[in-house]
Protein backbone atom coordinates (compact mmCIF):
# COMPACT_ATOMS: atom_id res chain seq x y z
CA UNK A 1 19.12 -7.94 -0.16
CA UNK A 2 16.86 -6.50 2.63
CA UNK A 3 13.91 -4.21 1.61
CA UNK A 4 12.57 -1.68 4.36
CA UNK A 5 9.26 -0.68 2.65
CA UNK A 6 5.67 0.49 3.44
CA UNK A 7 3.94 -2.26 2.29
CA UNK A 8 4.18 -4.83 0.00
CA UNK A 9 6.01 -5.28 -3.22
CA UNK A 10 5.71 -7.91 -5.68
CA UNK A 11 8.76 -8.87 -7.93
CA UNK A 12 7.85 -6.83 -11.10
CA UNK A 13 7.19 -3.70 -9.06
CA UNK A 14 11.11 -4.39 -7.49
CA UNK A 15 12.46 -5.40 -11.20
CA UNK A 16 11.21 -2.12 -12.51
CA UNK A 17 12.39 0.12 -9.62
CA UNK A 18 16.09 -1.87 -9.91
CA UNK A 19 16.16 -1.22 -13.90
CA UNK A 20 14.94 2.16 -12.90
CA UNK A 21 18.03 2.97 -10.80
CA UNK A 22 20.49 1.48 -12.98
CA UNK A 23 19.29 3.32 -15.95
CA UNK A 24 19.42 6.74 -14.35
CA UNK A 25 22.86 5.97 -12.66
CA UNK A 26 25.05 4.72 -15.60
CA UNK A 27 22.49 4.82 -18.57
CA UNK A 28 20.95 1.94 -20.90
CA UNK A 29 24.91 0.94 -21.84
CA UNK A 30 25.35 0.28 -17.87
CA UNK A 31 22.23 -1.46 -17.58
CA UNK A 32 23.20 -3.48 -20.38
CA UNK A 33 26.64 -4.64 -18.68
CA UNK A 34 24.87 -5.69 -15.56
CA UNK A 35 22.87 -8.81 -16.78
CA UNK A 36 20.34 -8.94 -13.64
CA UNK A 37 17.26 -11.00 -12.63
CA UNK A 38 15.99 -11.76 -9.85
CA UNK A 39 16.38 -15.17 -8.34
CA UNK A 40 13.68 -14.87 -5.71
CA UNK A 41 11.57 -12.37 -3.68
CA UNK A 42 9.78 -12.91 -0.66
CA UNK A 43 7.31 -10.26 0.74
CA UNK A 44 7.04 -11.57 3.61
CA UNK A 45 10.21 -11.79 5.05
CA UNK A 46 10.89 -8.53 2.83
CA UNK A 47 13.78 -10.62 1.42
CA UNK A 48 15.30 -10.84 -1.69
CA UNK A 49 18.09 -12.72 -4.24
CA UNK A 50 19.61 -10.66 -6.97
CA UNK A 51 21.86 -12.14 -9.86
CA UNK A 52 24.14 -9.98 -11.37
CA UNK A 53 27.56 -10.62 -13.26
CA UNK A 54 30.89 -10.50 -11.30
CA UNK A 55 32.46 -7.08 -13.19
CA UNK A 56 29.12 -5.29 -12.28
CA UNK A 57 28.83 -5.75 -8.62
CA UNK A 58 29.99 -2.09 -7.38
CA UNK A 59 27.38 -0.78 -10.01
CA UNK A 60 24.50 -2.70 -8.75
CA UNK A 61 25.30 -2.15 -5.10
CA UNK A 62 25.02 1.52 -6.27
CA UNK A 63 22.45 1.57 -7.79
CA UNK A 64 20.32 -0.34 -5.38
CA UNK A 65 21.88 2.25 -2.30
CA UNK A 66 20.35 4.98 -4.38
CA UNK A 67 16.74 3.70 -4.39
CA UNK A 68 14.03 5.37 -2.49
CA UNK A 69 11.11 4.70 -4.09
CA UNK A 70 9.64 0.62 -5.16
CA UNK A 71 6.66 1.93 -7.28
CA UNK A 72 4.93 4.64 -5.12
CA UNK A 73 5.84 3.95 -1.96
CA UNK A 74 9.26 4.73 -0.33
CA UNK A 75 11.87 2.41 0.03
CA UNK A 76 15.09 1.57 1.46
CA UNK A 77 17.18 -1.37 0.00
CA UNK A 78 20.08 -3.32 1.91
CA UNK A 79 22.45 -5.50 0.12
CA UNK A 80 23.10 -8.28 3.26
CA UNK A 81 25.51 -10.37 1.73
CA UNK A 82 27.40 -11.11 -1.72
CA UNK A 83 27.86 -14.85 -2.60
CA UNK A 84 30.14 -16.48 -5.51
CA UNK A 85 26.87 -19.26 -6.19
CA UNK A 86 23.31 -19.46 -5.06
CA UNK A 87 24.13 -22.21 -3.06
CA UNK A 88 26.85 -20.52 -1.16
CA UNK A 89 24.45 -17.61 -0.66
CA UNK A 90 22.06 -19.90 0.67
CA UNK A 91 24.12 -20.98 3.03
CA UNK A 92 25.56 -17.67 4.70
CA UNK A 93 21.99 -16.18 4.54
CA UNK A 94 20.27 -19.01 5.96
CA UNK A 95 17.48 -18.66 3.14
């Protein structure tokens, strides 16, 4: 996923904000059937790899359209491409 952001975020700031949304969209039962973690961040490229469970995509990609905030400053997350394996997603993304 893409992150358009003021500054820089480091990967606990973007796991809290993700929980964040996910809890206030569809509630700690939602959050539950998501299963996420994050694969990788990089704040330099303002890149980074989500993992998420197959049934829960639509959710996620929800959630993460309805972030504007990573900690306090505002935000704007992307979802660039959605990959069966890491190593397919590797692949299309060119990471």
């Amino acid at each position: 996923m893409g992150l358009e952001l003021d500054g820089a975020v480091d990967s606990k700031e973007l796991m809290n904000a993700i929980w964040g949304a996910i809890l206030k969209l569809y509630g700690e039962y939602g959050a539950s059937l998501a299963g996420i973690s994050l694969i990788e961040c990089d704040a330099a490229k303002k890149l980074a790899v989500l993992r998420t469970s197959n049934a829960s995509i639509n959710m996620v990609r929800t959630a993460l359209a309805s972030m504007t905030k990573i900690g306090d400053k505002s935000a704007a997350v992307h979802v660039l491409t959605v990959s069966g394996t890491i190593k397919a997603l590797r692949k299309k993304s060119k990471l």
